[in-house]
Protein backbone atom coordinates (compact mmCIF):
# COMPACT_ATOMS: atom_id res chain seq x y z
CA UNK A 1 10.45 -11.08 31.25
CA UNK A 2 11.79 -11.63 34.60
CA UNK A 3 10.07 -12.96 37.72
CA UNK A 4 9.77 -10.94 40.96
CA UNK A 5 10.76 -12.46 43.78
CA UNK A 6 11.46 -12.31 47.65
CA UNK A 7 9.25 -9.47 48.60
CA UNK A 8 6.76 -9.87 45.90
CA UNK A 9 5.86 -13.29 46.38
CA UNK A 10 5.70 -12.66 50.09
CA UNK A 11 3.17 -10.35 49.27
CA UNK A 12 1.53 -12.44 46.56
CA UNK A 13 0.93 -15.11 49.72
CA UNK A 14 -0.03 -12.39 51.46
CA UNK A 15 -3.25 -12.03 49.46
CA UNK A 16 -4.02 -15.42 47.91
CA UNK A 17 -3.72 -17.21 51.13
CA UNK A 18 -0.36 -19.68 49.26
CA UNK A 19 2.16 -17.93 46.79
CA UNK A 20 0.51 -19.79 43.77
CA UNK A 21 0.29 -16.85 41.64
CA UNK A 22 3.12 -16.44 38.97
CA UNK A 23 3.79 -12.60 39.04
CA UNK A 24 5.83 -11.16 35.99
CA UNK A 25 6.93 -7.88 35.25
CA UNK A 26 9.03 -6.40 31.98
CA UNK A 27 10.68 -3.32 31.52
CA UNK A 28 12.44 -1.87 28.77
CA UNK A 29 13.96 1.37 26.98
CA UNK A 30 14.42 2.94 23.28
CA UNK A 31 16.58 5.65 21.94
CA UNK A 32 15.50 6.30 18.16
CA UNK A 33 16.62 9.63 15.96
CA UNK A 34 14.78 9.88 12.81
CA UNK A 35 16.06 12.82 9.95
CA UNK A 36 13.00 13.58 7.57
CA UNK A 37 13.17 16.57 4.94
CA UNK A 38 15.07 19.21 6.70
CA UNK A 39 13.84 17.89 9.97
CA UNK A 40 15.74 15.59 12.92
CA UNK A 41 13.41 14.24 15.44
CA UNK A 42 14.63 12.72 18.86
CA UNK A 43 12.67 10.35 20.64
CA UNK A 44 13.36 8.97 24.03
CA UNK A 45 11.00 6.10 25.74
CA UNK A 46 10.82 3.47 28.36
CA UNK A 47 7.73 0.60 29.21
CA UNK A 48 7.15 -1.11 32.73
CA UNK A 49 4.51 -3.60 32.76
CA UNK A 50 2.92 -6.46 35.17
CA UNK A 51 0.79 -9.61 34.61
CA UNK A 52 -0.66 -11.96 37.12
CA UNK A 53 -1.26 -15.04 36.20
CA UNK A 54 -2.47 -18.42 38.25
CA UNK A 55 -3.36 -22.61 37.55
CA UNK A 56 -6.40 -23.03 39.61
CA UNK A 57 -5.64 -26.84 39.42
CA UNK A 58 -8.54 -28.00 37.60
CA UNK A 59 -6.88 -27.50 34.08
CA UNK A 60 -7.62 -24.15 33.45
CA UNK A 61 -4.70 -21.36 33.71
CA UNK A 62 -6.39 -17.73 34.40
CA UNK A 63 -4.17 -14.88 32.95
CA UNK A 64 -4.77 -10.77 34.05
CA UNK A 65 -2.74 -8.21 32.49
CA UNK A 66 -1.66 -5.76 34.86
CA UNK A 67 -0.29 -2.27 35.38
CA UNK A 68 1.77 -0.83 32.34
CA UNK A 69 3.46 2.37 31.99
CA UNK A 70 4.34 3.53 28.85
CA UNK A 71 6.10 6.11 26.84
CA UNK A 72 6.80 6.83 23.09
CA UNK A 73 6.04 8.83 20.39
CA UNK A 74 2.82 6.67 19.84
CA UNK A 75 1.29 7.90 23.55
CA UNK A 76 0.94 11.87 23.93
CA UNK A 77 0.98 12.86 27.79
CA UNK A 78 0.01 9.66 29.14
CA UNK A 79 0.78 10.84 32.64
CA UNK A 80 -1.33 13.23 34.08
CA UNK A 81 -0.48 16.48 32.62
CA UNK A 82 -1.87 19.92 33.51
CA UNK A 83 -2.97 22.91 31.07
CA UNK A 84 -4.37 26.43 31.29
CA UNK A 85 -7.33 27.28 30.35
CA UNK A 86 -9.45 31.00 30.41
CA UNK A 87 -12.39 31.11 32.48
CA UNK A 88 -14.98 33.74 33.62
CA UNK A 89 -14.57 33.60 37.42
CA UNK A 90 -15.82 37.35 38.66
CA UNK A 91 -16.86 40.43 37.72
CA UNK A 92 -18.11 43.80 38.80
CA UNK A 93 -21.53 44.82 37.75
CA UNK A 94 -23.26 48.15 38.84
CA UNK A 95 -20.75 47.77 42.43
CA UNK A 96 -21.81 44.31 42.53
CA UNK A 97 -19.61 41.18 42.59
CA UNK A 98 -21.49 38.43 40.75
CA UNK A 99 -19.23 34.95 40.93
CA UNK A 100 -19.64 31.87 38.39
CA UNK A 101 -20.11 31.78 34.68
CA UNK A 102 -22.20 34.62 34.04
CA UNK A 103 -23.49 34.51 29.97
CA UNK A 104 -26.11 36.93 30.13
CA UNK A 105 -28.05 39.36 32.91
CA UNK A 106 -31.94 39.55 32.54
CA UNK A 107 -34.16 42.65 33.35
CA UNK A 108 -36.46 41.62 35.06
CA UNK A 109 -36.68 39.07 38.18
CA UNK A 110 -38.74 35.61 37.53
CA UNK A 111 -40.61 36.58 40.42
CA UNK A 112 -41.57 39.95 39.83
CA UNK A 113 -40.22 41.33 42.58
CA UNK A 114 -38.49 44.85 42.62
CA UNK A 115 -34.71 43.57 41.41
CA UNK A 116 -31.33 45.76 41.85
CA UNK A 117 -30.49 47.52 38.59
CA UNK A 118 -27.35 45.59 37.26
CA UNK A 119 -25.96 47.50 34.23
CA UNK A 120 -26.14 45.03 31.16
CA UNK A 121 -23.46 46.69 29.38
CA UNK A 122 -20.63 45.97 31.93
CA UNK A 123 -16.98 44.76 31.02
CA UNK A 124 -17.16 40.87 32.32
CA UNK A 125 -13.58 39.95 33.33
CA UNK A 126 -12.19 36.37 32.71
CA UNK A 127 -9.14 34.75 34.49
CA UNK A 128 -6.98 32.20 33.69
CA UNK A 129 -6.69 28.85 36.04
CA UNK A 130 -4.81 25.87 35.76
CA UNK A 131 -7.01 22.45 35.20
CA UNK A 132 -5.55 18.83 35.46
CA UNK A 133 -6.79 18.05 31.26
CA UNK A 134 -5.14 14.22 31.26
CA UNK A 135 -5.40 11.47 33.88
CA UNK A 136 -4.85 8.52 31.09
CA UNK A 137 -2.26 6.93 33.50
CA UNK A 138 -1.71 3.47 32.74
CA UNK A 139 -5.40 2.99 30.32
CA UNK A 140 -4.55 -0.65 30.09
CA UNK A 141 -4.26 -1.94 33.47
CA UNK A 142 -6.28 -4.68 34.23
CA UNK A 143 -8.59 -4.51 31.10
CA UNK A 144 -8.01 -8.43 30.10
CA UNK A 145 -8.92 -11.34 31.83
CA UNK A 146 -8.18 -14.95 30.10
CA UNK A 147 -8.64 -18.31 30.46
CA UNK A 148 -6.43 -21.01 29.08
CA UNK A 149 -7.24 -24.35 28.93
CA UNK A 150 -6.47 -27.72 26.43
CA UNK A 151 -9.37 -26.75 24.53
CA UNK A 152 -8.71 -22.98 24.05
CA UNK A 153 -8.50 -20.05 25.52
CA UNK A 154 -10.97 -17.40 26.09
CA UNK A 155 -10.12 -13.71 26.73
CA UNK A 156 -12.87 -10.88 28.01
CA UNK A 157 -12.50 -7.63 28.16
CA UNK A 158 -13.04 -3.80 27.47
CA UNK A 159 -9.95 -3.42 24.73
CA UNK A 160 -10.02 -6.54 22.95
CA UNK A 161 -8.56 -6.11 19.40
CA UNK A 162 -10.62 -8.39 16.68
CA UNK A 163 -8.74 -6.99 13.75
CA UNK A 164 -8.14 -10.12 12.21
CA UNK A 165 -8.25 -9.39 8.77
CA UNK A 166 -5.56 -6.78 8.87
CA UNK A 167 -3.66 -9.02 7.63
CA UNK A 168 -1.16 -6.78 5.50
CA UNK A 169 2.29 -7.98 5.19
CA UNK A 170 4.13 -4.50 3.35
CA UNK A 171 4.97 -2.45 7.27
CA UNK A 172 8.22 -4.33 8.43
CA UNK A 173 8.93 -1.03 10.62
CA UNK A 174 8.96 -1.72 14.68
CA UNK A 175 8.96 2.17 15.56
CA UNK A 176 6.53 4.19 15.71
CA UNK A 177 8.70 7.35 14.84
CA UNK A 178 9.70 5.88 11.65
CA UNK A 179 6.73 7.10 8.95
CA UNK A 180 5.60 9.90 11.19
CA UNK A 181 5.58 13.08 9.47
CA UNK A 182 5.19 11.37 5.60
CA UNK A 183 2.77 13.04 3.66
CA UNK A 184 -0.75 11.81 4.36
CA UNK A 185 -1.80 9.04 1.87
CA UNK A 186 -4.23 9.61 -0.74
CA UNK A 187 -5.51 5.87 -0.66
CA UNK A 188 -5.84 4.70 3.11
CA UNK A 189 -7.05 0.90 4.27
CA UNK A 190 -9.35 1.36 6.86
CA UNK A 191 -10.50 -1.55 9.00
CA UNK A 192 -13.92 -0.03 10.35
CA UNK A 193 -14.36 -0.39 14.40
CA UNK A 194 -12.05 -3.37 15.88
CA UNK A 195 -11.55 -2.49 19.28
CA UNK A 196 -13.60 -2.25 22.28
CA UNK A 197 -16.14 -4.19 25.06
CA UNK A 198 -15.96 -7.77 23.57
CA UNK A 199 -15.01 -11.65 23.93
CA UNK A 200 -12.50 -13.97 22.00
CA UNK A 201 -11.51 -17.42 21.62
CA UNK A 202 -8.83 -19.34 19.83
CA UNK A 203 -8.10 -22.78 19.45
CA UNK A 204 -6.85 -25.33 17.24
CA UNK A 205 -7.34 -28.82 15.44
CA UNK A 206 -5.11 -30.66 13.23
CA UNK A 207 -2.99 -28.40 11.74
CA UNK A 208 -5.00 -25.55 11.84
CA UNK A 209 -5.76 -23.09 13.96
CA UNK A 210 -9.56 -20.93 14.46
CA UNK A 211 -10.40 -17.44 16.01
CA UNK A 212 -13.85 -16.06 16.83
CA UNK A 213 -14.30 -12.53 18.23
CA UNK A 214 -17.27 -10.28 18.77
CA UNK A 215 -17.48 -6.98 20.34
CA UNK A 216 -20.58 -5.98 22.58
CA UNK A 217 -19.62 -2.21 21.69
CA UNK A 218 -17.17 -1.30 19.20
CA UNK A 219 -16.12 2.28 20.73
CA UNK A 220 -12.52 3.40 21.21
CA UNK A 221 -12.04 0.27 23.52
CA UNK A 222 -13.71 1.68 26.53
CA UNK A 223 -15.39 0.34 29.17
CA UNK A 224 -19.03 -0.31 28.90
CA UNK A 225 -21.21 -1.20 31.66
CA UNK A 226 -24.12 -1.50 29.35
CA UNK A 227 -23.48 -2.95 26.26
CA UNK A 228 -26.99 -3.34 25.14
CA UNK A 229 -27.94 0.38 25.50
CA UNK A 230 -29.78 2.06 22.11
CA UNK A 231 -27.13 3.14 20.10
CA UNK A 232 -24.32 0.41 20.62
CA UNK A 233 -23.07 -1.00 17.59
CA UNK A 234 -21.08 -4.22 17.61
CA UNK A 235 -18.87 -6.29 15.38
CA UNK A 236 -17.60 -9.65 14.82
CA UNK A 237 -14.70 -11.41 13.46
CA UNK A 238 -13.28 -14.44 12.09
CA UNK A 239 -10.08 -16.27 11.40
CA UNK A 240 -8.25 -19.11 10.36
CA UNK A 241 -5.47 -20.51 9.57
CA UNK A 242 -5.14 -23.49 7.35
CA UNK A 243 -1.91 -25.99 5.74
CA UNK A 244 -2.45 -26.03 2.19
CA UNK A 245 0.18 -28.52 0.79
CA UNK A 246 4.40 -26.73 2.22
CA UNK A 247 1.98 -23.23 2.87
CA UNK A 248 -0.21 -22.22 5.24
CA UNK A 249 -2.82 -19.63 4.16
CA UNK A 250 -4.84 -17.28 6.75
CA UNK A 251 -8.02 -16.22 6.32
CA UNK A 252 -9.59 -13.35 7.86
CA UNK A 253 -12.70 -11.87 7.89
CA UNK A 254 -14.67 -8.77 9.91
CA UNK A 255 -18.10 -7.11 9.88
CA UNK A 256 -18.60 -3.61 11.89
CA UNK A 257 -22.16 -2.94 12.50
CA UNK A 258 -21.95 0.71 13.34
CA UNK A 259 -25.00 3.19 12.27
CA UNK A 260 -27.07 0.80 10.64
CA UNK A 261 -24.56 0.30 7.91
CA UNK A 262 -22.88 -3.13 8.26
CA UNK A 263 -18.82 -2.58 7.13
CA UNK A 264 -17.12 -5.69 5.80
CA UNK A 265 -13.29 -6.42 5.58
CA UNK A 266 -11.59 -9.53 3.97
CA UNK A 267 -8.32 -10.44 4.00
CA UNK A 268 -5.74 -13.42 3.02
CA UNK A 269 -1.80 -14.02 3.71
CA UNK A 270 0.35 -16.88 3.24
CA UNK A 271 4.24 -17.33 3.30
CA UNK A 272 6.84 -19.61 2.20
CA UNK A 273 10.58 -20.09 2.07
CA UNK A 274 12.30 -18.36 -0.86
CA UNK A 275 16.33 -18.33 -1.08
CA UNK A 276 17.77 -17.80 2.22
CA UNK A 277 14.42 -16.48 3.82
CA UNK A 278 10.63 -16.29 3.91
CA UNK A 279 8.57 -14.25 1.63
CA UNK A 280 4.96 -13.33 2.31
CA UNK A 281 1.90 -12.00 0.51
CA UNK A 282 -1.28 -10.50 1.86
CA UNK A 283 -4.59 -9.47 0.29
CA UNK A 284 -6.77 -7.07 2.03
CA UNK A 285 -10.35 -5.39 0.86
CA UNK A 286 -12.10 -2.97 3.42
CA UNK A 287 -15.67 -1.12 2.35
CA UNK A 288 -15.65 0.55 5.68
CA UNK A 289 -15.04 4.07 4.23
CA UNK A 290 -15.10 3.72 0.72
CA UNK A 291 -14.30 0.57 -1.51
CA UNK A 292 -10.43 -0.09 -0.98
CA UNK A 293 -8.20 -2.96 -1.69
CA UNK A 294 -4.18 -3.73 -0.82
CA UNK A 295 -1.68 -5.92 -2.10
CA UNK A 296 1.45 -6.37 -0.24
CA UNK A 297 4.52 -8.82 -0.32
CA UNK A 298 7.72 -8.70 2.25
CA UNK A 299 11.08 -10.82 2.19
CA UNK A 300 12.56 -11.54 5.81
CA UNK A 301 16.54 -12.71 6.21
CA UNK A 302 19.48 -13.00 8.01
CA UNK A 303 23.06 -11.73 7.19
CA UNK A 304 25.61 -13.06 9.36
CA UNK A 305 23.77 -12.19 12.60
CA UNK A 306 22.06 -9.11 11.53
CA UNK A 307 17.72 -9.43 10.19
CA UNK A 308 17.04 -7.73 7.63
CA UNK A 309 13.03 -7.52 6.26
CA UNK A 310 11.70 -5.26 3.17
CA UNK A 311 7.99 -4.60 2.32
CA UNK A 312 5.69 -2.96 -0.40
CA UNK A 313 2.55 -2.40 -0.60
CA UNK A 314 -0.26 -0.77 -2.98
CA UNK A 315 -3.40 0.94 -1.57
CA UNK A 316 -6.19 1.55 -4.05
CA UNK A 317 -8.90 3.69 -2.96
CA UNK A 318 -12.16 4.48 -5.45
CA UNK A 319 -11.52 7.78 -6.70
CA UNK A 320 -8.16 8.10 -5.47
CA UNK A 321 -4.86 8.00 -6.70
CA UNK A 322 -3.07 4.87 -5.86
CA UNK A 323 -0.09 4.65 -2.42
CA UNK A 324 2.40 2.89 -2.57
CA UNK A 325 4.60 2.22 0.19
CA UNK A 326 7.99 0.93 0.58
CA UNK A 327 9.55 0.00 4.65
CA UNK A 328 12.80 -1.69 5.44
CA UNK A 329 14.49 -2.91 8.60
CA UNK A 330 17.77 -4.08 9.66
CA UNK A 331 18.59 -5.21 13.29
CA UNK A 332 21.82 -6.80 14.67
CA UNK A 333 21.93 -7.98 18.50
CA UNK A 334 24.58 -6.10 20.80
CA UNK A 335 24.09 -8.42 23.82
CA UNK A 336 21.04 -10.08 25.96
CA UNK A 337 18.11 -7.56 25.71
CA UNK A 338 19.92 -4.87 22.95
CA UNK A 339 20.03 -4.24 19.97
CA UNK A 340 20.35 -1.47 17.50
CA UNK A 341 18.55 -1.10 14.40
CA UNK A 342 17.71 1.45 11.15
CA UNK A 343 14.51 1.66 9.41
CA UNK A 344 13.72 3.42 6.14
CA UNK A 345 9.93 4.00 4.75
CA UNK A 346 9.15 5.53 1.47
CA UNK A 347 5.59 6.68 0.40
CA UNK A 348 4.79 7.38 -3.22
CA UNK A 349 0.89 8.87 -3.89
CA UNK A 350 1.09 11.71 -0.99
CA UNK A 351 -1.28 15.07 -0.82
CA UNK A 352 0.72 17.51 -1.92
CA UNK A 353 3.73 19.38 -0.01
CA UNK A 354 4.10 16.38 2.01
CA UNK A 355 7.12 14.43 2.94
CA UNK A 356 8.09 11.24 1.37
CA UNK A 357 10.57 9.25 2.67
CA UNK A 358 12.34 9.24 6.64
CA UNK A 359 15.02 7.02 8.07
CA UNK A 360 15.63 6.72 11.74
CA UNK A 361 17.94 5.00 13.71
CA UNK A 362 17.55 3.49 17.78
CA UNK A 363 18.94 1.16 20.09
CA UNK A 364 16.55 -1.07 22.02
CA UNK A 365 17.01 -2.27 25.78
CA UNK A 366 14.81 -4.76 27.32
CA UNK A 367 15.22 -6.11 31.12
């Protein structure tokens, strides 16, 4: 994260009157190759981002997240990208050239007056054009606003995440590229509706720390003007995190109101030093699809300079065979910013035919 200067902050002053406003931006750049079954998969990527952020002098810090541009295997197209599509766009009927979309050609006239004779039986001709189907450029920007104080802080906006009790500990993987392609799972955790058009606020006492969240309308994160329209569903969310004796156990728990069925999800992690690392355990129980519970564990070291992190976890589904998952991790520092790394994932309780283990190896830059 590096701060813009010169020209920047002259423009910064430019609009707020005095160059108060702390204007970041980061920037940064993967190369990953993952081999699956007989398959090798390439991925190239790159991020540029912006935040805004400003005191206002009376204790209170107001934070904005800003543009982002993005690109990796987990975003499809997310600059505007242009397809073909076939459309009816003229034909010829009885010598006469009818334009529009033309479905159907009725006898008689609606006002009974004598109409030409069109010829219902005649060979409508479609075209092909090219449409602009994707304008998600940047779906991000400016979707956040917070406000920091001693007390807490408070975030709005229309993609606020309140999955707190995803609180799984068995995915150590950092790419995205890693586990695509494995088999699909036959027991999945689902979490219900997390993101969209809500409020949070976290703060602490003591030793422990508290989250509240509650979304206004729990759809795919978009913006809604009006939240209390008939039909919006909404969910809330609550965490903690509290010292119990060398641990610290958190505590999370969500309900998703959505089509008058109210979805609940529960879940508890803690950690604690073990040998020459940290091992963690996490208990998770969803009822948002059908009844489903996870157990997962992961051990984090070092060796030499390298970290190195290994999880497992079991998915247990009603009705459903039992997945079992197994992710590893090792990354060693080649200089300020880079890094290389290799990941490995393993999935065991797959629909059949599909893959069942990947590793993949990438270099990480960040400026």
């Amino acid at each position: 994260m590096k701060k813009l200067i010169a020209i920047v902050s002259v423009l910064a002053a430019g609009f707020v009157g005095t160059a108060k406003a702390d204007i970041t931006m980061s920037a940064g750049s993967n190369l990953e190759m993952q081999s699956i079954g007989s398959s090798t998969n390439l991925s190239i990527g790159g991020s540029l981002g912006f935040a805004f952020s400003q005191d206002l002098g009376n204790g209170i810090t107001v934070t904005m997240s800003g543009l982002s541009f993005g690109n990796d295997v987990a975003l499809a197209d997310n600059i505007a990208t242009a397809a073909t599509a076939s459309v009816l766009n003229s034909s010829t009927v009885s010598g006469t050239t009818v334009y529009g979309n033309v479905s159907s050609v009725s006898g008689t006239n609606p006002d009974g007056n004598p109409e030409t004779a069109f010829d219902v039986n005649a060979t409508l001709t479609q075209t092909t054009d090219t449409v602009v189907t994707d304008e998600t450029i940047d779906a991000d920007a400016f979707e956040q606003i917070s406000f920091a104080s001693a007390n807490g802080t408070l975030t709005y906006g229309s993609d606020v995440e309140i999955d707190y009790a995803d609180l799984g500990v068995g995915d150590v993987l950092s790419s995205d590229l890693t586990d695509t392609g494995l088999g699909t799972a036959t027991s999945s955790l689902s979490l219900g509706n997390t993101t969209g058009n809500g409020i949070q606020y976290a703060t602490s006492f003591g030793g422990s720390s508290l989250t509240l969240g509650y979304l206004m309308k729990n759809s795919a994160g978009a913006d809604f003007f009006d939240t209390s329209a008939s039909g919006n569903s909404n969910t809330m969310a609550i965490k903690t995190a509290v010292p119990v004796g060398p641990l610290t156990a958190t505590v999370g728990y969500t309900s998703d109101n959505t089509a008058n069925a109210t979805n609940n999800t529960f879940g508890i992690s803690t950690s604690m030093a073990a040998g020459n690392g940290t091992i963690s355990v996490a208990y998770v129980n969803s009822d948002a699809t059908s009844d489903v519970s996870q157990a997962s564990i992961k051990y984090a070291t070092t060796l030499g300079a390298a970290s190195l992190s290994v999880g497992y976890s079991s998915t247990d589904a009603d009705g459903s065979t039992n997945t079992n998952n197994l992710t590893a991790s090792i990354s060693q520092s080649i200089g300020t910013g880079a890094s290389i790394f290799a990941e490995f994932a393993n999935r065991d309780g797959v629909a059949t035919g599909g893959e069942t283990s990947a590793v993949l190896l990438g270099s990480s830059f960040a400026f």
